[in-house]
C-alpha atoms as a PDB file:
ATOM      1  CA  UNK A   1       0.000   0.000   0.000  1.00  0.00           C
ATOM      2  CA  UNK A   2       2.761   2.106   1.040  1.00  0.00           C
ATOM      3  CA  UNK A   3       4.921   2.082  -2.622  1.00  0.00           C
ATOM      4  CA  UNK A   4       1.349   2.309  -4.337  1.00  0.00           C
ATOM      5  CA  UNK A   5       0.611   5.712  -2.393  1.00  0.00           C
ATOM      6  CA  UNK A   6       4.332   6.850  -2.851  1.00  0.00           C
ATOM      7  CA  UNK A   7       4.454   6.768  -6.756  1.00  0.00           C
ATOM      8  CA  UNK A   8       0.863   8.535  -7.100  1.00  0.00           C
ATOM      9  CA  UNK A   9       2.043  11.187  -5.335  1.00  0.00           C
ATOM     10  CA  UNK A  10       5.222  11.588  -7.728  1.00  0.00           C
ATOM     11  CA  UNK A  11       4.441  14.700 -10.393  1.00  0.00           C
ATOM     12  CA  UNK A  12       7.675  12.851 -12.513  1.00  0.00           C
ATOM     13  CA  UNK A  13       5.640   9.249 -13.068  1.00  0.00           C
ATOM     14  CA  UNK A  14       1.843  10.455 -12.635  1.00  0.00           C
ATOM     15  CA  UNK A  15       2.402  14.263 -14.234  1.00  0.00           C
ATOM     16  CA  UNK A  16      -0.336  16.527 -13.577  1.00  0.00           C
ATOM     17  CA  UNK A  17      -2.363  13.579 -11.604  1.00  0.00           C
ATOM     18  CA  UNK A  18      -0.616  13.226  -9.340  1.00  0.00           C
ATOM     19  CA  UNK A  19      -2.053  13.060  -5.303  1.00  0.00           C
ATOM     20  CA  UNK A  20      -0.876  16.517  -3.408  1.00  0.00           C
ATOM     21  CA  UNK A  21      -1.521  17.988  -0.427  1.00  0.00           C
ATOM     22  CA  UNK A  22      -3.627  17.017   2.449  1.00  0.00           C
ATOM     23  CA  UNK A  23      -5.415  14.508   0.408  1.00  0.00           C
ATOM     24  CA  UNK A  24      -1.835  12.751   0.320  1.00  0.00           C
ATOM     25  CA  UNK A  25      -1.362  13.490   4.041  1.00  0.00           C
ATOM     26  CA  UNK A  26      -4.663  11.817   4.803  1.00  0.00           C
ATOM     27  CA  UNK A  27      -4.243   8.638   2.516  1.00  0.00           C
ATOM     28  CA  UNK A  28      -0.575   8.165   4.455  1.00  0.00           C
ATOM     29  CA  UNK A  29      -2.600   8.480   7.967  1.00  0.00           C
ATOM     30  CA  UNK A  30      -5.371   6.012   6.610  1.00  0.00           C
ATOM     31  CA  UNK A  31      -2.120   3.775   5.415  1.00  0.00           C
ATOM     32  CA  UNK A  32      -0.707   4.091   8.882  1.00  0.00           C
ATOM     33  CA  UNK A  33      -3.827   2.962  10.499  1.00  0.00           C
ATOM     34  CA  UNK A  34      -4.369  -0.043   8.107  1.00  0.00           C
ATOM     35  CA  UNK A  35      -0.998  -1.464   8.402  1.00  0.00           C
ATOM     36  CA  UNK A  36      -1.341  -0.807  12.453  1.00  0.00           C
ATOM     37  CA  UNK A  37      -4.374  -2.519  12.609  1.00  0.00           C
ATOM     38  CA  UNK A  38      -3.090  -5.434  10.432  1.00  0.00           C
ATOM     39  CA  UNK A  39       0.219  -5.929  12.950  1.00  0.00           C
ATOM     40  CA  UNK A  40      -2.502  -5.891  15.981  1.00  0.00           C
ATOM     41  CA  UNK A  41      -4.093  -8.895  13.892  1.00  0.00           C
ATOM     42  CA  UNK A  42      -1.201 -10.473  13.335  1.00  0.00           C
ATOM     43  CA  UNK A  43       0.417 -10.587  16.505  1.00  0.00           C
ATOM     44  CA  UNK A  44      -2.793 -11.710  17.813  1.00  0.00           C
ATOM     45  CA  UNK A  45      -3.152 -14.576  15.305  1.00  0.00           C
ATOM     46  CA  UNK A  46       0.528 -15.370  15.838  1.00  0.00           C
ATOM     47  CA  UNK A  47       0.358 -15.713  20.208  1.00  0.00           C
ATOM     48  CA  UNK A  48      -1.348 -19.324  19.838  1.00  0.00           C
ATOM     49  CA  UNK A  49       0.506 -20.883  16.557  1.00  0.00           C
ATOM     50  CA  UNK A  50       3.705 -22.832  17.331  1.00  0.00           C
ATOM     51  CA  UNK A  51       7.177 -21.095  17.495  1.00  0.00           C
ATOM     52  CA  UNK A  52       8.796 -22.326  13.987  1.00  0.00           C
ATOM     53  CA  UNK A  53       5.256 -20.454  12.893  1.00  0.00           C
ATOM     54  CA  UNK A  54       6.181 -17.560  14.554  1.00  0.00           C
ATOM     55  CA  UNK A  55       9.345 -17.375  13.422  1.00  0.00           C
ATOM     56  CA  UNK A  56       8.197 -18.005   9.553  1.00  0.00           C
ATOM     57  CA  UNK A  57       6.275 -14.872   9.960  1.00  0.00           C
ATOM     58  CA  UNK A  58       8.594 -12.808  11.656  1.00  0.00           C
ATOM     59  CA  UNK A  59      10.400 -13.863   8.345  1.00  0.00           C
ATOM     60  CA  UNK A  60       7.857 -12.918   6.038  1.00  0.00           C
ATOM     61  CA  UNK A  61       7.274  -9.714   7.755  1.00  0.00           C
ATOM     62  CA  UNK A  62      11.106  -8.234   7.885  1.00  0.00           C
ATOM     63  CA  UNK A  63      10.931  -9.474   3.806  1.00  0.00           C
ATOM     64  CA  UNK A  64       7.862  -7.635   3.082  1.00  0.00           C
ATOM     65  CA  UNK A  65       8.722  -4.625   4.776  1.00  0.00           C
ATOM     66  CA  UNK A  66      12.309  -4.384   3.395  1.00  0.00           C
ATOM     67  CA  UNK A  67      10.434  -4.797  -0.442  1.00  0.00           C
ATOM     68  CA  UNK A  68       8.384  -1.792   0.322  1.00  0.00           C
ATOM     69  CA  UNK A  69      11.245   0.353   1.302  1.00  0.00           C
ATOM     70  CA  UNK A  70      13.081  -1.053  -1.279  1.00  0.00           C
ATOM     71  CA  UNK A  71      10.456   0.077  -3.752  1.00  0.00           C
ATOM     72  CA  UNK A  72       9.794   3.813  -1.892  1.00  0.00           C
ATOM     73  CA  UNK A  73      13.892   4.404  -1.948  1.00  0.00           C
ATOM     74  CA  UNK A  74      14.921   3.222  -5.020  1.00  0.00           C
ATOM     75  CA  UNK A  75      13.111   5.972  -6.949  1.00  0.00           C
ATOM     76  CA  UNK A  76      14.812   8.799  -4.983  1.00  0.00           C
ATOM     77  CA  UNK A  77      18.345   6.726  -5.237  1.00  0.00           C
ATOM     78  CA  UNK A  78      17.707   6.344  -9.159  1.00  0.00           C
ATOM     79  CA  UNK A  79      16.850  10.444  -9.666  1.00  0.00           C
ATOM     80  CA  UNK A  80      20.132  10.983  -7.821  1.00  0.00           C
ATOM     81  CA  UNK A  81      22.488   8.706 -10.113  1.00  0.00           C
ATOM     82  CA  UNK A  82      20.563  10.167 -12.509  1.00  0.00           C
ATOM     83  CA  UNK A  83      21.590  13.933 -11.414  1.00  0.00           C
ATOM     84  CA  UNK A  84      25.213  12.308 -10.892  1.00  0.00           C
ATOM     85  CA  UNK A  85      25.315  11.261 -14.268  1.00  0.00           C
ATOM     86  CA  UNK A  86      23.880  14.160 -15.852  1.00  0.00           C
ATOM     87  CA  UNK A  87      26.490  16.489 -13.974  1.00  0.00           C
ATOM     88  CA  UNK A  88      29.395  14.209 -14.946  1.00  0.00           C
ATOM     89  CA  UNK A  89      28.472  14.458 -18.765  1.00  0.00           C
ATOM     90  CA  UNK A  90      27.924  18.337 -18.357  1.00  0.00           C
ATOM     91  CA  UNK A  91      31.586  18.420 -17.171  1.00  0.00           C
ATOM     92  CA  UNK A  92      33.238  15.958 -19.561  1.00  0.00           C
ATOM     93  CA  UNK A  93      30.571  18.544 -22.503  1.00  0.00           C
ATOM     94  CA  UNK A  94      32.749  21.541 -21.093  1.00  0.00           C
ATOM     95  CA  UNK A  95      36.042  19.739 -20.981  1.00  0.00           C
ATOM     96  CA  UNK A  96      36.174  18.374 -24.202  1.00  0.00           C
ATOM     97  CA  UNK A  97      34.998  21.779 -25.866  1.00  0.00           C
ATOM     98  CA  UNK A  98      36.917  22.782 -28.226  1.00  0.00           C
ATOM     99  CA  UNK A  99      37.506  26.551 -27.121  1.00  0.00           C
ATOM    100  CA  UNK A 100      37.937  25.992 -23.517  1.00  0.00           C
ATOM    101  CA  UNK A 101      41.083  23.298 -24.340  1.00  0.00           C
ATOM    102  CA  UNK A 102      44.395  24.727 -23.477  1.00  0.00           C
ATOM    103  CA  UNK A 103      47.512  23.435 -25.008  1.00  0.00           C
ATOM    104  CA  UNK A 104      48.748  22.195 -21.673  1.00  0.00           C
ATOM    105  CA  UNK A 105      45.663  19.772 -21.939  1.00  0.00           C
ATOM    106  CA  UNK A 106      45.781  18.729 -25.222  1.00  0.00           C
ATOM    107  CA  UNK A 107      48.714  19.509 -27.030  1.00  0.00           C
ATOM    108  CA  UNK A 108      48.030  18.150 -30.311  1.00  0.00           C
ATOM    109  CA  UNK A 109      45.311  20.832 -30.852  1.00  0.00           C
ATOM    110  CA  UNK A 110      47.464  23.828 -29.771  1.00  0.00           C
ATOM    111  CA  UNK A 111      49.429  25.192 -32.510  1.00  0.00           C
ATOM    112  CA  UNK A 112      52.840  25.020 -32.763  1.00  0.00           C
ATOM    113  CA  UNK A 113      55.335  28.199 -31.192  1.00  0.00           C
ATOM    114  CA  UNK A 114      56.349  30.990 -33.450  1.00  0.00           C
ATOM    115  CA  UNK A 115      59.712  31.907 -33.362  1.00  0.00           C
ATOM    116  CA  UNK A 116      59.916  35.773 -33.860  1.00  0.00           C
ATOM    117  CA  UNK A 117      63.652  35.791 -33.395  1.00  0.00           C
ATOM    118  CA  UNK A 118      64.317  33.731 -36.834  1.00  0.00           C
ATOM    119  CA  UNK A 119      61.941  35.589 -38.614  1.00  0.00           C
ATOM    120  CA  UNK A 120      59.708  32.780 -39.453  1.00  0.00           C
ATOM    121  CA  UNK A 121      56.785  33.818 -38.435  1.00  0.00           C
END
């Protein structure tokens, strides 16, 4: 539930329909009290089954909940690489331009020293 109300609330996947505002505040509190009233449930349910049953879905819990921040982070840490990436190739853009390369950087394309002295140039 959580990932599903995360990505419509992004404006970069859903555009202009995406959820804003308090009606996004109020579908995270009615997501908070869902999911609290499941773990109630659960634990409840869980206090008469066997241990190895307990511990299966302890399991199961710790995996679901690590999927669904999985799924809510990985969109932030993909926009940053992306930013990271995008400012790398702005700098290697500016680098390899050809009127901001000095000779000391790339010698082949400076041209070669006039010697006034000889009278060559």
């Amino acid at each position: 539930m959580l990932p599903a109300l995360h990505f419509t609330r992004s404006t970069r996947i859903l555009g202009c329909f995406a959820s804003g505002g308090l009606y996004s505040y109020l579908t995270f509190a009615l997501a908070a009290l869902v999911i609290a009233v499941n773990i109630v449930l659960v634990v409840e349910f869980v206090d008469v089954m066997p241990v190895g049953a307990v511990v299966a879905v302890c399991v199961f819990g710790v995996f679901y909940f690590w999927i669904c921040a999985r799924l809510v982070v990985d969109d932030p840490i993909a926009r940053a690489q992306q930013l990271f990436t995008r400012g790398t190739a702005a700098r290697r853009l500016v680098r390899d331009h050809p009127t901001v390369r000095t000779a000391a950087a790339d010698p082949v394309a400076a041209p070669p020293p006039v010697d006034d002295a000889r009278g060559d140039g």
